[in-house]
N, C-alpha and C. Protein backbone atom coordinates (compact mmCIF):
# COMPACT_ATOMS: atom_id res chain seq x y z
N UNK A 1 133.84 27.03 -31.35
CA UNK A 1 134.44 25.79 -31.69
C UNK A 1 134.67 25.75 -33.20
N UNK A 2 135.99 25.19 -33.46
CA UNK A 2 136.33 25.43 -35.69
C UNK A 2 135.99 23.86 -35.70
N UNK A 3 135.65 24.20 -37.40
CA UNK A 3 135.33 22.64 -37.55
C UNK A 3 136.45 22.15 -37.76
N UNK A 4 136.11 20.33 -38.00
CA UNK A 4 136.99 19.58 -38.05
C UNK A 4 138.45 19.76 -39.06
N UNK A 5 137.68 20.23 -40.13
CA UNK A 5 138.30 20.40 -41.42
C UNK A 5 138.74 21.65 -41.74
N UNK A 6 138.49 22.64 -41.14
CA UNK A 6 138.95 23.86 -40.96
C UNK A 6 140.72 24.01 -41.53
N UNK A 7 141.77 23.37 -40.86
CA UNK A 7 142.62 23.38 -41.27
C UNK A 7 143.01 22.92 -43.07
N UNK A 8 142.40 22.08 -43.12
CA UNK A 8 142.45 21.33 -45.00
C UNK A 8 141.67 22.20 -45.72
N UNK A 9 140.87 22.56 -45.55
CA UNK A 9 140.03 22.66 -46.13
C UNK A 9 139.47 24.35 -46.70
N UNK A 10 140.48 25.46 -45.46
CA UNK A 10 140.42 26.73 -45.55
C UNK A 10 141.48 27.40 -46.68
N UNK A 11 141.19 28.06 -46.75
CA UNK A 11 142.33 28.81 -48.27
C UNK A 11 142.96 30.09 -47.50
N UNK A 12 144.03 30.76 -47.05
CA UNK A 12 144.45 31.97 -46.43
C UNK A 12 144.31 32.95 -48.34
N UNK A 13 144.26 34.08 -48.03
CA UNK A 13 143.83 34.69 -49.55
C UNK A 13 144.48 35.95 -49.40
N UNK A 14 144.49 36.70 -47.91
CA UNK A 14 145.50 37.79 -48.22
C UNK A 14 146.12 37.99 -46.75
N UNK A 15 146.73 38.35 -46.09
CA UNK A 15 147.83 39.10 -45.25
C UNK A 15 148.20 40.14 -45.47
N UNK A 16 147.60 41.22 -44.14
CA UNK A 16 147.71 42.28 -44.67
C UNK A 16 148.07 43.16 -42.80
N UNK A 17 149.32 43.75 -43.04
CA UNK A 17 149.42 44.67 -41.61
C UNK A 17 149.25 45.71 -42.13
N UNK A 18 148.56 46.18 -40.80
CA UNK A 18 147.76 47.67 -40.71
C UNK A 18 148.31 48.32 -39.33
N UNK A 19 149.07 49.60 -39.13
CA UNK A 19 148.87 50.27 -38.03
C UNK A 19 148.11 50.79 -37.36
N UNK A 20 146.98 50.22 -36.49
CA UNK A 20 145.81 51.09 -36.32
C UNK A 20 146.44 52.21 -35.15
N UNK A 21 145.58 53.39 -34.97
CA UNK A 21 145.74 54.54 -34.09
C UNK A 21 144.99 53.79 -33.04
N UNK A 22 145.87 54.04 -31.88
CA UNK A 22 144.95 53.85 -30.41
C UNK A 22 145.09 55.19 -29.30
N UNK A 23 144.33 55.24 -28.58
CA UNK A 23 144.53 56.26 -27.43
C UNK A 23 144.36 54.83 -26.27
N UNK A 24 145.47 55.25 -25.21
CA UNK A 24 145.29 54.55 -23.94
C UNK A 24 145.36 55.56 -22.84
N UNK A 25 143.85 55.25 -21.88
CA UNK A 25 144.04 55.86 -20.44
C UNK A 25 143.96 55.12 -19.67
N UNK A 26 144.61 55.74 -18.67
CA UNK A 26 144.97 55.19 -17.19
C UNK A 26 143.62 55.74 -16.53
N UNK A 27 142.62 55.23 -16.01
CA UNK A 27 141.22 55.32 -15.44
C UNK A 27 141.34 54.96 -13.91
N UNK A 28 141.04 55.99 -13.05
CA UNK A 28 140.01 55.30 -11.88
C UNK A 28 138.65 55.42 -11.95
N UNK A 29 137.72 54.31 -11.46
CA UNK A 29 136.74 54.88 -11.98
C UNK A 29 135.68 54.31 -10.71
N UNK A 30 134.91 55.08 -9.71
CA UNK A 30 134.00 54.63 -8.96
C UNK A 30 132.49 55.36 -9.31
N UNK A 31 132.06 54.21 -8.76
CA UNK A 31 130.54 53.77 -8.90
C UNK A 31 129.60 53.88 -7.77
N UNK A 32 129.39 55.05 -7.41
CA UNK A 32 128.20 54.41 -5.94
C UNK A 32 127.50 54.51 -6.71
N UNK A 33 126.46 52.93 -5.81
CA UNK A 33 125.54 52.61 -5.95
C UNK A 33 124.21 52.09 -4.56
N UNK A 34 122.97 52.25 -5.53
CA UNK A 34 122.47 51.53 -4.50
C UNK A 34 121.01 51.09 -5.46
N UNK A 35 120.53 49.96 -5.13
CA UNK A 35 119.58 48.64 -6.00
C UNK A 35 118.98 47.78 -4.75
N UNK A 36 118.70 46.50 -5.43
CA UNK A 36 117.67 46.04 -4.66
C UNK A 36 118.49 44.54 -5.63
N UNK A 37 118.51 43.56 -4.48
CA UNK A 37 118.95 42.42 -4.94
C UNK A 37 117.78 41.08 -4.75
N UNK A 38 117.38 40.71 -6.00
CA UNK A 38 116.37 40.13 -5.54
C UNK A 38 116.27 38.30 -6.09
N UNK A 39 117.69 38.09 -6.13
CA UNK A 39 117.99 36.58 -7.01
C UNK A 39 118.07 35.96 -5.74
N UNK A 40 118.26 36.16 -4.50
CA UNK A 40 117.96 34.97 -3.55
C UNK A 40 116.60 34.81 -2.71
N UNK A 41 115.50 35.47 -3.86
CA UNK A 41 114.31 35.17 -2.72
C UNK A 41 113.71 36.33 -2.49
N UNK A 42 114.53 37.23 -1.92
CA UNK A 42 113.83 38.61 -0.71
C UNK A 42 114.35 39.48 -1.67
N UNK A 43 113.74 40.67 -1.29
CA UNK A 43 114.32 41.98 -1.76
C UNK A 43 114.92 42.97 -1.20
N UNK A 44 116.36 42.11 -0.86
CA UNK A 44 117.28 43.04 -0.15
C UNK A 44 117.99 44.29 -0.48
N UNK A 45 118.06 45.17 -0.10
CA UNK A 45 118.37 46.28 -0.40
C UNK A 45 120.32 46.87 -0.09
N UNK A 46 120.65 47.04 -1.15
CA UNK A 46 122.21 47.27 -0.78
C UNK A 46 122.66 48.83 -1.76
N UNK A 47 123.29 48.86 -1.27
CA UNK A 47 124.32 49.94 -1.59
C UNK A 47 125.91 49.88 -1.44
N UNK A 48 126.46 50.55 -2.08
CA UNK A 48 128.36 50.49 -1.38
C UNK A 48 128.69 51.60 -2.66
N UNK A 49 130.26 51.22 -2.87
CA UNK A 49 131.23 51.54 -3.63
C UNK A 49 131.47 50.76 -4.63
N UNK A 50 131.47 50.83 -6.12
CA UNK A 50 132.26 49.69 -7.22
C UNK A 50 133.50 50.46 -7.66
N UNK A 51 134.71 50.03 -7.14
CA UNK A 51 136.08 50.80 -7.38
C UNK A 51 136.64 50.16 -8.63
N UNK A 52 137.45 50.44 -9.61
CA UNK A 52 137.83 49.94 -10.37
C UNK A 52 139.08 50.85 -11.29
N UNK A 53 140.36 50.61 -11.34
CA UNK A 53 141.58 51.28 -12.17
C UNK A 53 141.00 50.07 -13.20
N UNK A 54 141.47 50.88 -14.36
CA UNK A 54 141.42 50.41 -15.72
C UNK A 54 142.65 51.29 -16.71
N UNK A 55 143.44 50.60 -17.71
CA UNK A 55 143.53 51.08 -18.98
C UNK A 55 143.16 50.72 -20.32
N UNK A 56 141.93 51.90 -20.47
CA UNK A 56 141.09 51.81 -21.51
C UNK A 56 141.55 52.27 -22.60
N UNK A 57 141.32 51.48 -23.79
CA UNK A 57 141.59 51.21 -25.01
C UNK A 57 140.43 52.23 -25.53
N UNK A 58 140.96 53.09 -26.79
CA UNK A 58 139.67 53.77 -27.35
C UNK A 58 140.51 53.75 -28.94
N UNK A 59 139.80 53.02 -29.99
CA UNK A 59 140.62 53.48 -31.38
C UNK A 59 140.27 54.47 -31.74
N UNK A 60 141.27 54.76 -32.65
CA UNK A 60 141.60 56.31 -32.82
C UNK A 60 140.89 56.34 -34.55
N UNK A 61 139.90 55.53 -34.67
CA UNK A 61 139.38 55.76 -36.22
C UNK A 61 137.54 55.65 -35.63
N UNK A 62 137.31 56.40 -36.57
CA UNK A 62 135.55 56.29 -36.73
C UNK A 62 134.88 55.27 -37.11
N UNK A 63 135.33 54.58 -37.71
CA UNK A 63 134.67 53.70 -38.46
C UNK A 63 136.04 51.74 -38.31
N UNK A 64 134.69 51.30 -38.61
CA UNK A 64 135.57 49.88 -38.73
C UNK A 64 134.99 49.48 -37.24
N UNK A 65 134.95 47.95 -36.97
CA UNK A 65 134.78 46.79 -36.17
C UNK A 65 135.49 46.10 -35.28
N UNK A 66 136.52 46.74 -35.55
CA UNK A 66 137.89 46.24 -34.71
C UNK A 66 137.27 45.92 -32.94
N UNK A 67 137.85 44.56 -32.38
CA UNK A 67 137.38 44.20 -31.18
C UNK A 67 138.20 45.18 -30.29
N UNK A 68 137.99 46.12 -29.82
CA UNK A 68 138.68 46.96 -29.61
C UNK A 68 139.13 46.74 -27.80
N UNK A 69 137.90 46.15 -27.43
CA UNK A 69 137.96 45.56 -26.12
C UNK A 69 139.10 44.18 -25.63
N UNK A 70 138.64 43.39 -26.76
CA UNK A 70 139.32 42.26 -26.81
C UNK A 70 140.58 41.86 -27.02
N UNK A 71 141.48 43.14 -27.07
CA UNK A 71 142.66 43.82 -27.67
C UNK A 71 143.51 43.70 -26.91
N UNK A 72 144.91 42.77 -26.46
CA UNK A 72 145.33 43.57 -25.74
C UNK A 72 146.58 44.14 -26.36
N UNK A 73 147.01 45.39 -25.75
CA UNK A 73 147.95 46.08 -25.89
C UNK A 73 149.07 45.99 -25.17
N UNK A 74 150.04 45.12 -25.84
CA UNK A 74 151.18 45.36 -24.49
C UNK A 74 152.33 46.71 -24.01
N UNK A 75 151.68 47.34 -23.44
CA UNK A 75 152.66 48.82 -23.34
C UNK A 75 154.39 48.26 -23.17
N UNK A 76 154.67 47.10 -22.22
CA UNK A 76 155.99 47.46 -22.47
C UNK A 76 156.58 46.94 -23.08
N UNK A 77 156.18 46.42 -24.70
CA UNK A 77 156.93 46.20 -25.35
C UNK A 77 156.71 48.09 -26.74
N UNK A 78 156.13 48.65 -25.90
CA UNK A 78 156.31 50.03 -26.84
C UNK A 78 157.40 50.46 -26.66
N UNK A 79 157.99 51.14 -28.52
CA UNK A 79 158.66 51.38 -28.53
C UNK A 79 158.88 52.95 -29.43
N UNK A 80 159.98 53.57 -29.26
CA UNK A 80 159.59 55.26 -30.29
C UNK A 80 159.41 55.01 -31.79
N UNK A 81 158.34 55.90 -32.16
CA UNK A 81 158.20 55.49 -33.66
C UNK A 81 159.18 55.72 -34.34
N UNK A 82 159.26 54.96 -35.42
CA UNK A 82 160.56 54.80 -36.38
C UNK A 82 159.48 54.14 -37.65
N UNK A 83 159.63 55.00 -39.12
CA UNK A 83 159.48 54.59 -40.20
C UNK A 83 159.90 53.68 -40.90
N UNK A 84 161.09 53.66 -40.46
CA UNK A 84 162.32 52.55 -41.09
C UNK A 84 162.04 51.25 -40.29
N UNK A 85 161.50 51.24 -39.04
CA UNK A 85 161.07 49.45 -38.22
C UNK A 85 159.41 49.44 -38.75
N UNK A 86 159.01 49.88 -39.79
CA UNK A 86 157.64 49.57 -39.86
C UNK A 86 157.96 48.52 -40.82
N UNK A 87 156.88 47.56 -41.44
CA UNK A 87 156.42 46.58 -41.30
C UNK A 87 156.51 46.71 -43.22
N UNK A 88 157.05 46.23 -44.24
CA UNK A 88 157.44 46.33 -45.31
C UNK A 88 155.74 46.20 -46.37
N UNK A 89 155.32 47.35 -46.83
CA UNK A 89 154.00 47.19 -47.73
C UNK A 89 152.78 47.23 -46.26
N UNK A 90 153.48 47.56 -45.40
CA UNK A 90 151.92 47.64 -44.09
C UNK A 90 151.42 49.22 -44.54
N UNK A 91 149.97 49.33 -44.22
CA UNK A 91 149.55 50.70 -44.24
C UNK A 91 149.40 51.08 -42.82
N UNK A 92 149.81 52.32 -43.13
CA UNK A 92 149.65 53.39 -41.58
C UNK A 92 148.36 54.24 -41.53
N UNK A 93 147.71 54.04 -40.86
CA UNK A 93 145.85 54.61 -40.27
C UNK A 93 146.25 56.20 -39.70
N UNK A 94 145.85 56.92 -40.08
CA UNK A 94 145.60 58.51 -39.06
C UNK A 94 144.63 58.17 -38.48
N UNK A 95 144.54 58.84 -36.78
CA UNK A 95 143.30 59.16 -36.57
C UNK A 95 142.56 59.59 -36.64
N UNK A 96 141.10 59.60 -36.78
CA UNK A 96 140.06 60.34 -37.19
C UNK A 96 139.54 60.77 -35.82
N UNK A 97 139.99 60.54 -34.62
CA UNK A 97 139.10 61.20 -33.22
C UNK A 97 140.61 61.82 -32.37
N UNK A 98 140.10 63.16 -31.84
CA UNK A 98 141.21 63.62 -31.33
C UNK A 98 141.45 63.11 -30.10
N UNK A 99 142.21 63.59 -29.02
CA UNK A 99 142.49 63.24 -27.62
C UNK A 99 141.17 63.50 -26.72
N UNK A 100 140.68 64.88 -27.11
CA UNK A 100 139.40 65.36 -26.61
C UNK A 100 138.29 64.20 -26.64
N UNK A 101 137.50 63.94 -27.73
CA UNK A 101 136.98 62.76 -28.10
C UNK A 101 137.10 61.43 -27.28
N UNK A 102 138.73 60.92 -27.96
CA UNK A 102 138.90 59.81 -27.18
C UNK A 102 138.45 60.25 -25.60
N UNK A 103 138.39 60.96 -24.51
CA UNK A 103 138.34 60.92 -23.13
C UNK A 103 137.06 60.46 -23.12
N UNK A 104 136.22 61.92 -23.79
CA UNK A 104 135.36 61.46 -23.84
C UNK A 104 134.49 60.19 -23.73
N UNK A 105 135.05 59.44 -25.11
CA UNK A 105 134.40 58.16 -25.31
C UNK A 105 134.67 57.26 -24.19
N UNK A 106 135.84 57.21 -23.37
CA UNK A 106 136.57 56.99 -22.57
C UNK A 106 136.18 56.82 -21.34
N UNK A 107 135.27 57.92 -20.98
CA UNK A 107 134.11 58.13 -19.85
C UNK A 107 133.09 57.03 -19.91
N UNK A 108 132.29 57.92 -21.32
CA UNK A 108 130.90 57.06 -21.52
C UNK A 108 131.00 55.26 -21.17
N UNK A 109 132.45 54.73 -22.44
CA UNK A 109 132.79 53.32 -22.33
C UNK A 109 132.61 53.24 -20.47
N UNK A 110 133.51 53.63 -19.51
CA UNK A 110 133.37 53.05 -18.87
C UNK A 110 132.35 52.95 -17.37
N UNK A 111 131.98 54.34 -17.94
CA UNK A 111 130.38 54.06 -16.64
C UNK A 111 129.69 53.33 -17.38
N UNK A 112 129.40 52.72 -18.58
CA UNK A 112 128.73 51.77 -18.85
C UNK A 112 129.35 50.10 -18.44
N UNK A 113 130.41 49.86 -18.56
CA UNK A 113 131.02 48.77 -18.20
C UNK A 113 130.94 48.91 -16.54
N UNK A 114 131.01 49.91 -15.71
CA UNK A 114 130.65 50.19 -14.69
C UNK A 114 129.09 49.35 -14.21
N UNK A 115 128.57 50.08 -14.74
CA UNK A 115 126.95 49.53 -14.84
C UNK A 115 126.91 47.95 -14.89
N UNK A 116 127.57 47.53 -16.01
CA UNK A 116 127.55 45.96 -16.40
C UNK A 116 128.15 45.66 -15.04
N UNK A 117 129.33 45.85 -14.55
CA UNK A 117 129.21 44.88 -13.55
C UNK A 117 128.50 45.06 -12.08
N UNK A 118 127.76 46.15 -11.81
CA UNK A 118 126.89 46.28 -10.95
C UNK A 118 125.80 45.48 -10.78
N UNK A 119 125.60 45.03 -11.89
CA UNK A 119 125.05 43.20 -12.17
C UNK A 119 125.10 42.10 -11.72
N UNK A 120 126.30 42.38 -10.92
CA UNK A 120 126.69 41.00 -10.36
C UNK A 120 126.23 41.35 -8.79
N UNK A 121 126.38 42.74 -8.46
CA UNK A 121 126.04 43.07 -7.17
C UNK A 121 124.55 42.97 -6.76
N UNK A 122 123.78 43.66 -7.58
CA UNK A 122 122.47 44.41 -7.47
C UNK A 122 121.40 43.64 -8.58
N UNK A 123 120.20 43.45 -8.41
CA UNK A 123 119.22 42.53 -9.69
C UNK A 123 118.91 43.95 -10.18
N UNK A 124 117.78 45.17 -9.72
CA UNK A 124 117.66 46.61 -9.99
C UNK A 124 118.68 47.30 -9.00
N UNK A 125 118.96 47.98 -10.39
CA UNK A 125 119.79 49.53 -9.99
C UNK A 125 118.72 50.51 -9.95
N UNK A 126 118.45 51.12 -8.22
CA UNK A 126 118.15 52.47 -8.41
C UNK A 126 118.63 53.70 -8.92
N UNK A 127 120.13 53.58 -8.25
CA UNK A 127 120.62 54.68 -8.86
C UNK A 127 122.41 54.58 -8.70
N UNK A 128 122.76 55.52 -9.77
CA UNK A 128 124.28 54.43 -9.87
C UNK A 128 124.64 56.19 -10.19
N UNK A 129 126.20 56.64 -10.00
CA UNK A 129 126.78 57.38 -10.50
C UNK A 129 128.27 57.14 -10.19
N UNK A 130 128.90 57.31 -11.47
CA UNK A 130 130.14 56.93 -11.45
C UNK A 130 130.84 58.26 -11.77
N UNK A 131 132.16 57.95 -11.17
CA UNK A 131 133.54 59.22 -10.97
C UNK A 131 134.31 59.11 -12.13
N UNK A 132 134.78 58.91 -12.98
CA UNK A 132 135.79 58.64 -13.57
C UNK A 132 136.95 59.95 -13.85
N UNK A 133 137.99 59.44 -13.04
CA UNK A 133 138.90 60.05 -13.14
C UNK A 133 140.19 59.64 -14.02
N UNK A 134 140.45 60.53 -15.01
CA UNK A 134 141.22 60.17 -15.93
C UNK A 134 142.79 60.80 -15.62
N UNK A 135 143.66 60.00 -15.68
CA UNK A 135 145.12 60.11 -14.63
C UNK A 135 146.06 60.39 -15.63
N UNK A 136 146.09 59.52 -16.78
CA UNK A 136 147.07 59.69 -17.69
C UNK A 136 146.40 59.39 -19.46
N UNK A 137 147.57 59.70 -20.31
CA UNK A 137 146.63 58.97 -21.84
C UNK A 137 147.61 59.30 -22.51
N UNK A 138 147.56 58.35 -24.03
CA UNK A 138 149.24 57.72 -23.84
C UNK A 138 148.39 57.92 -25.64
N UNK A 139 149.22 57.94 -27.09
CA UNK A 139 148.82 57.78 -28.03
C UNK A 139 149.69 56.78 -28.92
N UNK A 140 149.53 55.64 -29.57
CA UNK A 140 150.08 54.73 -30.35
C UNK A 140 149.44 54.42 -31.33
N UNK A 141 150.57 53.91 -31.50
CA UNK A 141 150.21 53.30 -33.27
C UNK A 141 150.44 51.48 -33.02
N UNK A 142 149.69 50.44 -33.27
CA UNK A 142 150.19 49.05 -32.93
C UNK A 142 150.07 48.08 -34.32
N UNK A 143 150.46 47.54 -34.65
CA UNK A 143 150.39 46.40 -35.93
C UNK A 143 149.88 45.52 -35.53
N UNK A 144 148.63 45.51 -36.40
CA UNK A 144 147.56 44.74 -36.62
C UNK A 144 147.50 43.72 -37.96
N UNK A 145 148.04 42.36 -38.14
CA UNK A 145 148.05 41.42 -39.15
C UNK A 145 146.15 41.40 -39.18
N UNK A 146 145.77 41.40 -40.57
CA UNK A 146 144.47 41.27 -40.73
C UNK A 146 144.76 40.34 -41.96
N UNK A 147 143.75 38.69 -41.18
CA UNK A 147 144.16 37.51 -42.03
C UNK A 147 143.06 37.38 -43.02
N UNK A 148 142.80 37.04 -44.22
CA UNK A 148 141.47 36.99 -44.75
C UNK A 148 141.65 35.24 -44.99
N UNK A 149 140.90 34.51 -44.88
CA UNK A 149 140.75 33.09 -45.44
C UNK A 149 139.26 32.74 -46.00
N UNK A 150 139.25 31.51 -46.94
CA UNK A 150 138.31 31.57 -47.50
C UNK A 150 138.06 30.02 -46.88
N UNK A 151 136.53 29.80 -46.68
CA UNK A 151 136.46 28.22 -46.10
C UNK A 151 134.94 28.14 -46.46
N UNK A 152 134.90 26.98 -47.31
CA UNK A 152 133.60 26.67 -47.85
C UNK A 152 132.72 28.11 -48.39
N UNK A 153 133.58 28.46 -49.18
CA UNK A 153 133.02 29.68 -50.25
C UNK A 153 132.92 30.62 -49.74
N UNK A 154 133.05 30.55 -48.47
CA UNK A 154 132.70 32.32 -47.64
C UNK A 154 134.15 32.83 -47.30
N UNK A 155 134.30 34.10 -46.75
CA UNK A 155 135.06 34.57 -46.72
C UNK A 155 135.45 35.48 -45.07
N UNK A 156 136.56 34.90 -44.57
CA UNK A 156 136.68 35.52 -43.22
C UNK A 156 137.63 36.34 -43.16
N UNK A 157 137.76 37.35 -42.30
CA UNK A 157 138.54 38.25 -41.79
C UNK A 157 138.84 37.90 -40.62
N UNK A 158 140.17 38.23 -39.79
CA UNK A 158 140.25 37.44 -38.81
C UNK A 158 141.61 38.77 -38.36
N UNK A 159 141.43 40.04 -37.05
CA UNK A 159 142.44 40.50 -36.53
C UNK A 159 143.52 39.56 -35.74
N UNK A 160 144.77 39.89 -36.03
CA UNK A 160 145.75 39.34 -35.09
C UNK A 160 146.70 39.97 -34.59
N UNK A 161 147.13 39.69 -33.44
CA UNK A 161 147.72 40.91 -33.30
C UNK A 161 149.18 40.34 -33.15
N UNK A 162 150.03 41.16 -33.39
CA UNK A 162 151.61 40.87 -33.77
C UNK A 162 152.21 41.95 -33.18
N UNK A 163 151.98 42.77 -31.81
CA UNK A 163 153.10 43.89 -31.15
C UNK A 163 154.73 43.66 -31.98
N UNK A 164 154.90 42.88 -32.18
CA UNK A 164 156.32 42.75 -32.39
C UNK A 164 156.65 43.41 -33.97
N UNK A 165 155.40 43.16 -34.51
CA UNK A 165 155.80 43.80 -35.88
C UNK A 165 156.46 42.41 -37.09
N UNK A 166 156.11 41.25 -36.97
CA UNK A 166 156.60 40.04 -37.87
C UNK A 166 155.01 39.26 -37.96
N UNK A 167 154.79 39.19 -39.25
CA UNK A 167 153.84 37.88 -39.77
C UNK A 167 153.71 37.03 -39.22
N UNK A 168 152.06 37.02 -38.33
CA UNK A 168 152.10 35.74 -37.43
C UNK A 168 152.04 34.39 -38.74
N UNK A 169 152.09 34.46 -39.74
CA UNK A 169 152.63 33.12 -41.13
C UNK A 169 153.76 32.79 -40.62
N UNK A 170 154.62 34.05 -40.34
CA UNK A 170 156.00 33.56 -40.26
C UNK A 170 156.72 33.54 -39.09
N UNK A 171 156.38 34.02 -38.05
CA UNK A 171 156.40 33.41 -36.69
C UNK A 171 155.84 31.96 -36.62
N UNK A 172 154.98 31.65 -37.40
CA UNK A 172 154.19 30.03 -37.31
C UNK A 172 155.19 29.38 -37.83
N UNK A 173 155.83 29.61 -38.45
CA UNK A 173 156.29 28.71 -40.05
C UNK A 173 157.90 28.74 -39.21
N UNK A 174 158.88 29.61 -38.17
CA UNK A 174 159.60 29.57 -38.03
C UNK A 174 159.91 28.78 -36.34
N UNK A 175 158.58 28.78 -36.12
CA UNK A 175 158.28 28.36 -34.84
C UNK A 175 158.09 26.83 -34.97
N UNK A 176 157.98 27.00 -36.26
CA UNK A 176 157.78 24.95 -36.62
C UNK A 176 158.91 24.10 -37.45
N UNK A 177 159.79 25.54 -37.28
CA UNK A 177 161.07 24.57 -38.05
C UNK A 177 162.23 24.26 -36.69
């Protein structure tokens, strides 16, 4: 929840687009399992299948905070790279993790998110093993507006995301005239 005053009262201080590196895969990914469910009372015992297609997001840098989950990526507004449609004074990111890597991480991420929602099935997991089969993987570059504002002396960072490649300032500012 922002406070009241949030709008008056915040200072914007820099605007800044960044191309970050992403890897995207196309995931199937199953889960047998079998646990012991014990939130209604008894300790019933289950097992099955947790099926799940995913395309998982993995950034393509080592370092940095980026919600990487929380991201979304819209593939069809991708388009072929072009130097000349980039984003005037934006910086462009290399990746620091190769394709290899990214799968990798790619795996791990999602038998663990696997796990998380076996949570909803099972109270203990005895034993869980997941498949993940990786189908396709796609490499981009996406523009990332990174807002900084200042509000009551502190200082925020704030990702936004702009696929289109225009200043969400000026998408705001043109959207209100």
């Amino acid at each position: 929840m922002k406070p009241d005053d949030l709008r008056r009262a915040a200072r914007i201080t820099s605007l800044e687009c960044v191309y970050l590196p992403f890897y995207v895969f196309e995931v199937d990914a199953t889960t047998a399992y079998a646990g012991v469910l014990t939130r209604t009372g008894t300790n019933e015992k289950r097992s099955g299948d947790l099926r799940r297609d995913y395309f998982w997001k993995i950034l393509g840098r080592r370092s940095g905070d980026f919600p990487t989950r929380d991201y979304k990526l819209p593939l069809g507004l991708k388009v072929p790279f072009d130097t000349g449609g980039m984003v005037r004074d934006s910086r462009f990111l290399n990746a620091e993790v190769d394709e290899d890597e990214a799968e990798r991480l790619t795996r791990e991420d999602v038998d663990g998110h696997q796990r998380e929602l076996l949570k909803d099935l099972v109270d203990v997991i005895e034993d869980a093993r997941t498949q993940v089969d990786v189908k396709d993987s796609e490499f981009l570059h996406a523009p990332i507006w990174f807002s900084t504002y200042e509000y009551r002396t502190r200082s925020y960072t704030i990702p936004e995301r702009s696929c289109v490649g225009t200043s969400p300032l000026r998408a705001a500012a043109s959207a209100n005239s």
